[in-house]
N, C-alpha and C. Protein backbone atom coordinates (compact mmCIF):
# COMPACT_ATOMS: atom_id res chain seq x y z
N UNK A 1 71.74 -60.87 -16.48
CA UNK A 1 70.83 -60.32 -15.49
C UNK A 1 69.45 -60.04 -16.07
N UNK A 2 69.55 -60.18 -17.51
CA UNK A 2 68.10 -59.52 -18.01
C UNK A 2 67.19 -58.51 -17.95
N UNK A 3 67.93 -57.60 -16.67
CA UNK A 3 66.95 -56.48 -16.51
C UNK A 3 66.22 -56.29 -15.09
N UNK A 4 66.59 -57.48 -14.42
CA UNK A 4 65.71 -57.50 -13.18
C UNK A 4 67.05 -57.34 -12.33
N UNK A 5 67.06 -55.96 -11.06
CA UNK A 5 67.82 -55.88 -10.30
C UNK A 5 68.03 -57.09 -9.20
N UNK A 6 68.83 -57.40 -8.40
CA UNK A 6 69.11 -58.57 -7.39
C UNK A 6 68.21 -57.94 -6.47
N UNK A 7 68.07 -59.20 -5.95
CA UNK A 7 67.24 -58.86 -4.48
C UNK A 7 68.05 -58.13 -3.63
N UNK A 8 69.39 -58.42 -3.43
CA UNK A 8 70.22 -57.96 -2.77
C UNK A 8 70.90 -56.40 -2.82
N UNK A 9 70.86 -56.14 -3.81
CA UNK A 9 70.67 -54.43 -4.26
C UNK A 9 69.31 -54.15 -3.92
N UNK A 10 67.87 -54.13 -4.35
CA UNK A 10 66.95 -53.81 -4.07
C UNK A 10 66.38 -53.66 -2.44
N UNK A 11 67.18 -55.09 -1.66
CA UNK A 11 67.02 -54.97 -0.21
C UNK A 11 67.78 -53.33 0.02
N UNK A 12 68.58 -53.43 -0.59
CA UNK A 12 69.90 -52.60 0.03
C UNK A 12 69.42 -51.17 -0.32
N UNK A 13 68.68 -50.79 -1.66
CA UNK A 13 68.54 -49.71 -1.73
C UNK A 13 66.86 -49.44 -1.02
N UNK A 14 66.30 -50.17 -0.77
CA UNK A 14 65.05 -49.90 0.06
C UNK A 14 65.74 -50.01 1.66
N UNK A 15 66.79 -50.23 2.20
CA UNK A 15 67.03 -49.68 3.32
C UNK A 15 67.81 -48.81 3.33
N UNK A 16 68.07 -48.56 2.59
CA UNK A 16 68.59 -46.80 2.49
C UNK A 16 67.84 -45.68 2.39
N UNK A 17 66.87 -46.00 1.75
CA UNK A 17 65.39 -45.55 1.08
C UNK A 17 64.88 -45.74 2.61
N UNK A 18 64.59 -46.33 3.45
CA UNK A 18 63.57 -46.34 4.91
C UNK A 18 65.00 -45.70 6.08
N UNK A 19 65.92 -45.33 6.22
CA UNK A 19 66.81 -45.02 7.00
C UNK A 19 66.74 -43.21 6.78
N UNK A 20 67.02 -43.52 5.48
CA UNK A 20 66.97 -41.53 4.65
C UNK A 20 65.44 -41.14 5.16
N UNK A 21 64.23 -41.97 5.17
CA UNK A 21 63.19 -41.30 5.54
C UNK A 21 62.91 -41.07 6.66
N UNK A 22 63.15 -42.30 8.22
CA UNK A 22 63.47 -41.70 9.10
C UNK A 22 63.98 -40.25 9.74
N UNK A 23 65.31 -40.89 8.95
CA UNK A 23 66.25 -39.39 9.36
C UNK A 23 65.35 -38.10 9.09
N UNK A 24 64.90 -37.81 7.84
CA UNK A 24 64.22 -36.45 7.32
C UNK A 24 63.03 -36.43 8.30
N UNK A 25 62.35 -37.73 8.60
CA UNK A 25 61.01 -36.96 9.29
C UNK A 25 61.33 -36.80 11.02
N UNK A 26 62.07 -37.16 11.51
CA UNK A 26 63.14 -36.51 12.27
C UNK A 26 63.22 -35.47 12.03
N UNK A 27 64.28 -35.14 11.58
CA UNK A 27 64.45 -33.60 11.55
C UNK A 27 62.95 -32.81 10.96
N UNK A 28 62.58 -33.20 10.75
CA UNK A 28 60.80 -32.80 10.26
C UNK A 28 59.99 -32.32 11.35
N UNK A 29 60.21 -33.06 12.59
CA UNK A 29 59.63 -33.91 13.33
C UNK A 29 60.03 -32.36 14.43
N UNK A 30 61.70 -32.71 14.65
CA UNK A 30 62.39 -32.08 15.60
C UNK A 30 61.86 -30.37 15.09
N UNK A 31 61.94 -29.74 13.90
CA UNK A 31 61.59 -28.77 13.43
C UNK A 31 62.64 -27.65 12.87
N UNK A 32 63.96 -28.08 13.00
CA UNK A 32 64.79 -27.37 13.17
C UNK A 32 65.84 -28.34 12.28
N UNK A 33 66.15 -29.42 12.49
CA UNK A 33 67.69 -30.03 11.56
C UNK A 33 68.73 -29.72 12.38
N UNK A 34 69.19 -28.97 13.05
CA UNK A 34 69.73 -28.15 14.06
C UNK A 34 69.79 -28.40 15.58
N UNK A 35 71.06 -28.81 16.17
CA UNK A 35 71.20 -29.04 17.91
C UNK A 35 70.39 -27.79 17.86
N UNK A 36 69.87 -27.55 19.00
CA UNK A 36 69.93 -26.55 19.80
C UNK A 36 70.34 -26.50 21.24
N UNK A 37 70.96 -25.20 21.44
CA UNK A 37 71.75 -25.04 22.59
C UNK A 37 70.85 -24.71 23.67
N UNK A 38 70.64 -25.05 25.00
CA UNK A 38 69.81 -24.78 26.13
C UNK A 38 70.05 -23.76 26.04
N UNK A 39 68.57 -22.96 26.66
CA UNK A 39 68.63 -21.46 26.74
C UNK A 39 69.51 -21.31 28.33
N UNK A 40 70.12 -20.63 28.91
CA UNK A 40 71.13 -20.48 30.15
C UNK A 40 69.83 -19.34 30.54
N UNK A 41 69.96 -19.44 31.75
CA UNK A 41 69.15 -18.77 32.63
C UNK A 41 69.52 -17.29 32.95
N UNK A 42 68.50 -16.49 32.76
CA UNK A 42 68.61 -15.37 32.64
C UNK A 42 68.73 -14.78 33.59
N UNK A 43 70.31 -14.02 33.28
CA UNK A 43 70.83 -13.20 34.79
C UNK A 43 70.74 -12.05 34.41
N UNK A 44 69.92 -11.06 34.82
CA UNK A 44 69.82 -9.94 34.99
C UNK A 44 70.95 -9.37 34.92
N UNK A 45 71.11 -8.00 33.74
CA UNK A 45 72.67 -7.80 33.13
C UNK A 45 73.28 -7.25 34.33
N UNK A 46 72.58 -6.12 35.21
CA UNK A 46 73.29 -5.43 36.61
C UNK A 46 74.40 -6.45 37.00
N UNK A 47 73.87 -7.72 37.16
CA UNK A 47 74.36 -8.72 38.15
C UNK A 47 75.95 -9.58 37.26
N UNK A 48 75.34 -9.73 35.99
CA UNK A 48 76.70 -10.46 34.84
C UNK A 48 77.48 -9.56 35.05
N UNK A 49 77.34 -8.23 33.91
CA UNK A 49 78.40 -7.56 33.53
C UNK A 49 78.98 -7.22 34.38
N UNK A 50 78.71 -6.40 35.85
CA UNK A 50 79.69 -5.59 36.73
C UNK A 50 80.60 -6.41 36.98
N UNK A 51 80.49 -7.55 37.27
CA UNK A 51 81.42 -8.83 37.38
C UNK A 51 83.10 -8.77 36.92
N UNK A 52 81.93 -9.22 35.13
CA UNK A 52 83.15 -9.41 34.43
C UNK A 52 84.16 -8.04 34.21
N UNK A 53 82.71 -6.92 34.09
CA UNK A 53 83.70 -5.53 33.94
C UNK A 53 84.63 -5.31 34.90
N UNK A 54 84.53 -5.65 36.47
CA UNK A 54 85.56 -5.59 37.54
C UNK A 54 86.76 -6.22 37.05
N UNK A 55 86.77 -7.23 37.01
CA UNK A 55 87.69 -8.27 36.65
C UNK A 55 88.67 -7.93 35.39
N UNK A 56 87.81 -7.19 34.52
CA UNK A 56 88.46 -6.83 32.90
C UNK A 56 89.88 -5.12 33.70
N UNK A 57 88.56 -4.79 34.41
CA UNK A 57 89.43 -3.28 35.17
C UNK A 57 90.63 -3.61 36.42
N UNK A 58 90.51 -5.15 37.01
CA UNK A 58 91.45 -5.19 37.71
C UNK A 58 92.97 -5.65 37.19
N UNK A 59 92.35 -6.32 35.62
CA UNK A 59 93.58 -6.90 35.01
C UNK A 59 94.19 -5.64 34.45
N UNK A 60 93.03 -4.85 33.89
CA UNK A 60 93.83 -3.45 32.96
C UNK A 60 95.06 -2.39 34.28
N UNK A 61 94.84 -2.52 35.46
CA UNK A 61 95.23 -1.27 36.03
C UNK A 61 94.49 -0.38 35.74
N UNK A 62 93.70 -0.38 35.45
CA UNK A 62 93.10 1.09 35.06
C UNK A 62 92.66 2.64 36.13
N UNK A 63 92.63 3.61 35.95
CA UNK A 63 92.86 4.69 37.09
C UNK A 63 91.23 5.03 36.46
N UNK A 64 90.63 5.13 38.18
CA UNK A 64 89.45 5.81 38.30
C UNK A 64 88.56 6.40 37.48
N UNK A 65 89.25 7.23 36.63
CA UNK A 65 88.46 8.37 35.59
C UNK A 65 88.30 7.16 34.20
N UNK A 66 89.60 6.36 34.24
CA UNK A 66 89.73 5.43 32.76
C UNK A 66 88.05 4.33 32.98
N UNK A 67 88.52 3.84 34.41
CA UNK A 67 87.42 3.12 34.12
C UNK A 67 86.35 3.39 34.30
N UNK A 68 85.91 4.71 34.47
CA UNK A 68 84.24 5.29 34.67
C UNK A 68 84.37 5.69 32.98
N UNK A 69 84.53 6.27 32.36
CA UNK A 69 85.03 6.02 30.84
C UNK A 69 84.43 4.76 30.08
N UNK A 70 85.35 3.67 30.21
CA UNK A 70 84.75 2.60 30.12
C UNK A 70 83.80 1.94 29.69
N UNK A 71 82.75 2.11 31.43
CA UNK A 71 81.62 1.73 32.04
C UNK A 71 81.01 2.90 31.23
N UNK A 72 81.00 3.79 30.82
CA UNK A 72 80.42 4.77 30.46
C UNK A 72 80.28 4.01 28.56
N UNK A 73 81.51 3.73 28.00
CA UNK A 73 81.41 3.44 26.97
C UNK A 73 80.46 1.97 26.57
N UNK A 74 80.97 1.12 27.49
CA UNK A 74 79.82 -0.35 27.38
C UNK A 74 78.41 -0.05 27.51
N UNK A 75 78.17 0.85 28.85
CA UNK A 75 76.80 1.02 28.41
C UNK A 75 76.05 1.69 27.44
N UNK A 76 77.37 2.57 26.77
CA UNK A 76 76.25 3.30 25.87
C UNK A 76 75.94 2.44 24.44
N UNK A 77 77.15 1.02 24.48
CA UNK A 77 77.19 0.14 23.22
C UNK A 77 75.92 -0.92 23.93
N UNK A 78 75.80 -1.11 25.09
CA UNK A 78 74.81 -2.07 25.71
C UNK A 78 73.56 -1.83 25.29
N UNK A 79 73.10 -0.39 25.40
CA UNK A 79 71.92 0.31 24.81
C UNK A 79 71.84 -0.22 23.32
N UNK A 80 72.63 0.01 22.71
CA UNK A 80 72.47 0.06 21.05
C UNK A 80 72.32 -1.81 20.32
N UNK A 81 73.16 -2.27 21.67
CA UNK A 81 73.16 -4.08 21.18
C UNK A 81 71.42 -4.60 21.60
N UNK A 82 70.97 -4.01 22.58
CA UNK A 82 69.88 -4.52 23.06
C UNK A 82 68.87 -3.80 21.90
N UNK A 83 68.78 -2.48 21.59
CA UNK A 83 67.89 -2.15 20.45
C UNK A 83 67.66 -3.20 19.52
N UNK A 84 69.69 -3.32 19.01
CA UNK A 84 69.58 -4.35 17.65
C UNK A 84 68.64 -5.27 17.97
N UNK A 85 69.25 -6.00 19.21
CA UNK A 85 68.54 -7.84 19.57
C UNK A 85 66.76 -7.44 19.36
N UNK A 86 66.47 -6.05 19.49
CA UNK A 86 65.19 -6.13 19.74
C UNK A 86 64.42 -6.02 17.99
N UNK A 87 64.92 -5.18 17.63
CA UNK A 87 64.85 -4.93 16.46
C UNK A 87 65.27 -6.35 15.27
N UNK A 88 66.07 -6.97 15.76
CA UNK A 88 66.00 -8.33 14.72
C UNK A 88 65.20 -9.46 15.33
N UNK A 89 64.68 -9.54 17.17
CA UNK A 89 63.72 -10.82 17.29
C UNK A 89 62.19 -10.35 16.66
N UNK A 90 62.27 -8.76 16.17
CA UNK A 90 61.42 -8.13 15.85
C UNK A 90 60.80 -8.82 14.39
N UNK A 91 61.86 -9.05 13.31
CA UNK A 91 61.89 -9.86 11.99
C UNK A 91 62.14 -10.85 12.20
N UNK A 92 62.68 -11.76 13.06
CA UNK A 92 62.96 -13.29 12.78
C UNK A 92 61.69 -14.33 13.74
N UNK A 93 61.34 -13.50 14.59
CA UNK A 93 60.01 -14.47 15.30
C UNK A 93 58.47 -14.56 14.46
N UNK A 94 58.27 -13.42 13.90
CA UNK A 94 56.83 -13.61 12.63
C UNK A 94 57.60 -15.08 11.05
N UNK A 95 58.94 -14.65 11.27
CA UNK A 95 59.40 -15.92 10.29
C UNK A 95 59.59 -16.70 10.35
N UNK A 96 60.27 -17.18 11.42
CA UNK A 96 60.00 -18.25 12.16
C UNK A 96 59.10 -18.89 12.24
N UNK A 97 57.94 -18.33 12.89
CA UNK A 97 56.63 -18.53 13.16
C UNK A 97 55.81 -19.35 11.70
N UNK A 98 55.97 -18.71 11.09
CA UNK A 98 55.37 -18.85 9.18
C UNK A 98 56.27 -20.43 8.71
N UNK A 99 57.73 -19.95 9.10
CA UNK A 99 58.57 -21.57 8.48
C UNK A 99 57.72 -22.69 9.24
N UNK A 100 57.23 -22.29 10.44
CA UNK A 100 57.25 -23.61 11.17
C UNK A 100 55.77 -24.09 10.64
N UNK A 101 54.86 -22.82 10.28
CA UNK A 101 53.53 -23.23 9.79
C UNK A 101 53.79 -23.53 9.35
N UNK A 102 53.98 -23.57 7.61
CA UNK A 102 54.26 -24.07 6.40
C UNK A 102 54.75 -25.61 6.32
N UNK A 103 56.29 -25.69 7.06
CA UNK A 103 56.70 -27.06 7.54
C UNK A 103 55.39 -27.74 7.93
N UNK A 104 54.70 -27.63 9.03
CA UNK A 104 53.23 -28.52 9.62
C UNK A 104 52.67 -28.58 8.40
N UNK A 105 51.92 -27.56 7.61
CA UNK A 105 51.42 -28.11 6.65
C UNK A 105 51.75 -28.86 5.56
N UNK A 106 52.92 -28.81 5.06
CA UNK A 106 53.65 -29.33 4.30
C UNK A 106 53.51 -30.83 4.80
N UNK A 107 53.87 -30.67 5.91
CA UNK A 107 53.70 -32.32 6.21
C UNK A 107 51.99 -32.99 6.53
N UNK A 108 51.36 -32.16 6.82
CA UNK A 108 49.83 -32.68 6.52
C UNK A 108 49.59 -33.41 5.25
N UNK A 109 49.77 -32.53 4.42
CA UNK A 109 49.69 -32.88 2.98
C UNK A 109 50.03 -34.30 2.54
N UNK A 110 51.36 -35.05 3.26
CA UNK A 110 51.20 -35.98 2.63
C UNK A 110 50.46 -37.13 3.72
N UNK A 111 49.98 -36.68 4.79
CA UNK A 111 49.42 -37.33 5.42
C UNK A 111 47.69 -37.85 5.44
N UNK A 112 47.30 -39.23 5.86
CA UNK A 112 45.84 -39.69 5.87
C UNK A 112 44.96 -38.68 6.76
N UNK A 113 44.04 -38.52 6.65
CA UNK A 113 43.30 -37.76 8.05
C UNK A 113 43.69 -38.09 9.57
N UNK A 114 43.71 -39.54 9.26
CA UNK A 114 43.97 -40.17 10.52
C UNK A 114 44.74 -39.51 11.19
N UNK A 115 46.33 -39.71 10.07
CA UNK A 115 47.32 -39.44 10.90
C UNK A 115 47.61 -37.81 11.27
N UNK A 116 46.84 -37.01 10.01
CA UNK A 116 46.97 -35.60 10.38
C UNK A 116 46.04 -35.24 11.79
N UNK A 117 45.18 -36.15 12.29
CA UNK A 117 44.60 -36.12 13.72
C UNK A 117 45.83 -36.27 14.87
N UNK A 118 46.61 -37.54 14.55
CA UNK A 118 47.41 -37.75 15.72
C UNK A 118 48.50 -36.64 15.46
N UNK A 119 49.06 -36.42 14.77
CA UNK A 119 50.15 -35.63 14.37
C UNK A 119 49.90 -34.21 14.49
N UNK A 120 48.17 -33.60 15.04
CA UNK A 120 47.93 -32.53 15.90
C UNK A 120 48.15 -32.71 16.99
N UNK A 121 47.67 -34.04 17.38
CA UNK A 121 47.25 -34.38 18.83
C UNK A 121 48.65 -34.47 19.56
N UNK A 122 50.21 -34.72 18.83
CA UNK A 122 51.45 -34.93 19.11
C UNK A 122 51.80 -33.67 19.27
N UNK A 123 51.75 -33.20 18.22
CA UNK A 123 51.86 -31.51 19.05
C UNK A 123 51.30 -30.96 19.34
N UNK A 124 50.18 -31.18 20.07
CA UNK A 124 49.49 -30.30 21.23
C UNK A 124 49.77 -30.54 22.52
N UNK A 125 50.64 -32.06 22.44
CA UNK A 125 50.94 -32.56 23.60
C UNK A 125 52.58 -32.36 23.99
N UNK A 126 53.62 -31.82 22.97
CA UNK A 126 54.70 -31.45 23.26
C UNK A 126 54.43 -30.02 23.54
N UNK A 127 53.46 -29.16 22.36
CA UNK A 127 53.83 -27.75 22.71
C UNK A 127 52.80 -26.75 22.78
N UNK A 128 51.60 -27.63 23.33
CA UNK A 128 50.55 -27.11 24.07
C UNK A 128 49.49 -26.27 22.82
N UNK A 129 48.42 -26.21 23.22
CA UNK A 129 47.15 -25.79 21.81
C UNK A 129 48.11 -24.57 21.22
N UNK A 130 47.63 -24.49 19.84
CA UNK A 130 48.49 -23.71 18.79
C UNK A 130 48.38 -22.39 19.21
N UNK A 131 48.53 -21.71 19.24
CA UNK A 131 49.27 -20.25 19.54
C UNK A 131 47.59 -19.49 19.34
N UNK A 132 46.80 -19.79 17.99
CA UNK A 132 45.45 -18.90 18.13
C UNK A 132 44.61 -19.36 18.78
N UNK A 133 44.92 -20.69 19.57
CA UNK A 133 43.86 -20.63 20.57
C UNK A 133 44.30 -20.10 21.92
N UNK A 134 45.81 -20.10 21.98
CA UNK A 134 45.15 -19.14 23.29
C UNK A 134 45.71 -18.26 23.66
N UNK A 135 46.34 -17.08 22.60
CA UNK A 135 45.84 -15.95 22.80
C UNK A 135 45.62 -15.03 21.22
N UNK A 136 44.89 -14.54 20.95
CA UNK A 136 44.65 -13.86 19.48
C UNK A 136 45.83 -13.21 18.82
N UNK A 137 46.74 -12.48 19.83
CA UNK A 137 48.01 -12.30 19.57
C UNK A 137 48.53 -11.66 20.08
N UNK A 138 50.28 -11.54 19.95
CA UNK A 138 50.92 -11.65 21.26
C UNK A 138 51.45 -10.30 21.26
N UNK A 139 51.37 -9.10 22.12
CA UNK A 139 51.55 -7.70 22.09
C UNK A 139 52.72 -7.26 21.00
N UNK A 140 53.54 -8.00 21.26
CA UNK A 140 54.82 -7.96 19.86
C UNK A 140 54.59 -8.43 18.62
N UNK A 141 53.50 -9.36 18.79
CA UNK A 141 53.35 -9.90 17.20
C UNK A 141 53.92 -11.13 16.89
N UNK A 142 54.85 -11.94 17.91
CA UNK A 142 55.44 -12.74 17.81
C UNK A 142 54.83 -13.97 18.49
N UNK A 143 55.83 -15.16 17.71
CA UNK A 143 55.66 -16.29 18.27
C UNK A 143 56.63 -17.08 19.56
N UNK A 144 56.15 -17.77 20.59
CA UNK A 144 57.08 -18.14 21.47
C UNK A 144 58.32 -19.07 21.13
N UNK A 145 59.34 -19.18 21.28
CA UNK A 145 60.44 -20.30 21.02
C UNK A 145 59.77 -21.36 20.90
N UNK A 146 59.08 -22.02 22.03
CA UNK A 146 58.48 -22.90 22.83
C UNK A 146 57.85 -23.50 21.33
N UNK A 147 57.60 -22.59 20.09
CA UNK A 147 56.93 -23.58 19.17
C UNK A 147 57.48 -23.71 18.29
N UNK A 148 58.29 -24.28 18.46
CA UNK A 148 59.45 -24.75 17.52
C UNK A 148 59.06 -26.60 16.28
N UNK A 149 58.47 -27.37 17.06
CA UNK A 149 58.22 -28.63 16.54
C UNK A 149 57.78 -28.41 14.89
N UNK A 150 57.83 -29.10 14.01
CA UNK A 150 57.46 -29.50 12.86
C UNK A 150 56.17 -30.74 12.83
C-alpha cells in the first residue's frame, strides 16, 4: 500500500465526515439535540384539577369532611409546587437564554461574514428580531421559549 490510503476508505471516511457534520449542525441548528414535546394548551387549574380531584374522591368513597381535607391538602401542596415552578423558571430562563447566546456565537465564529449575515437573517425569520430589539427587558428578566434556535 505504501502509505497512501484507498480511495475507497477515504470516500468512506469523508462521508462519514459530511453525514456527522450535517447531523451536528442540525442539532446546532435545531438548538436543543432534544425532541421537544408540544406545549398542551393551557387549562386554567380551577377547570383540570376539580375534575380529576372528583373522580380520585368518587373512586376513594370518601365522606364529606375526608374530602374537604383533601382539597384542603392539594391546595395547600398546589401553592408550594407553583412557588417551586416559579422559583426554578426563575434560574433556568436567564440560562437558557446565555446557552443559546453562546451556541449563536459559537457558531458565528466559524462562519464567513456572508454567511453570519444569512444565518441572522434565518433566525430572524424563524424567531423574530432578537429579544434586545424589542423589548430592553422582560419584567422577570427572562427569555421567551420561543428562542430556542441555535
Amino acid at each position: 500500500m505504501g502509505g497512501h490510503a484507498s480511495p475507497r476508505l477515504v470516500s468512506l471516511v469523508l462521508l462519514g465526515l459530511v453525514l456527522a457534520t450535517g447531523f451536528l449542525m442540525g442539532m446546532a441548528w435545531d438548538g436543543t439535540g432534544i425532541p421537544q414535546v408540544a406545549e398542551q394548551p393551557a387549562v386554567p387549574p380551577d377547570e383540570a384539577e376539580p375534575e380529576r380531584r372528583t373522580r380520585l374522591v368518587d373512586q376513594l368513597g370518601l365522606a364529606e369532611t375526608q374530602r374537604v381535607e383533601v382539597e384542603r391538602i392539594i391546595e395547600h401542596y398546589r401553592v408550594q409546587m407553583k412557588a417551586l415552578d416559579e422559583e426554578f423558571q426563575e434560574v433556568y430562563r436567564p440560562r437558557r437564554s446565555e446557552l443559546i447566546r453562546v451556541t449563536r456565537d459559537s457558531i458565528k465564529a466559524v462562519l464567513n461574514p456572508n454567511q453570519v449575515m444569512l444565518y441572522d437573517s434565518l433566525l430572524e425569520a424563524r424567531y423574530g428580531p432578537p429579544r434586545s430589539e424589542v423589548r430592553p427587558s422582560d419584567e422577570r428578566g427572562d427569555a421567551s421559549d420561543s428562542d430556542s434556535g441555535a
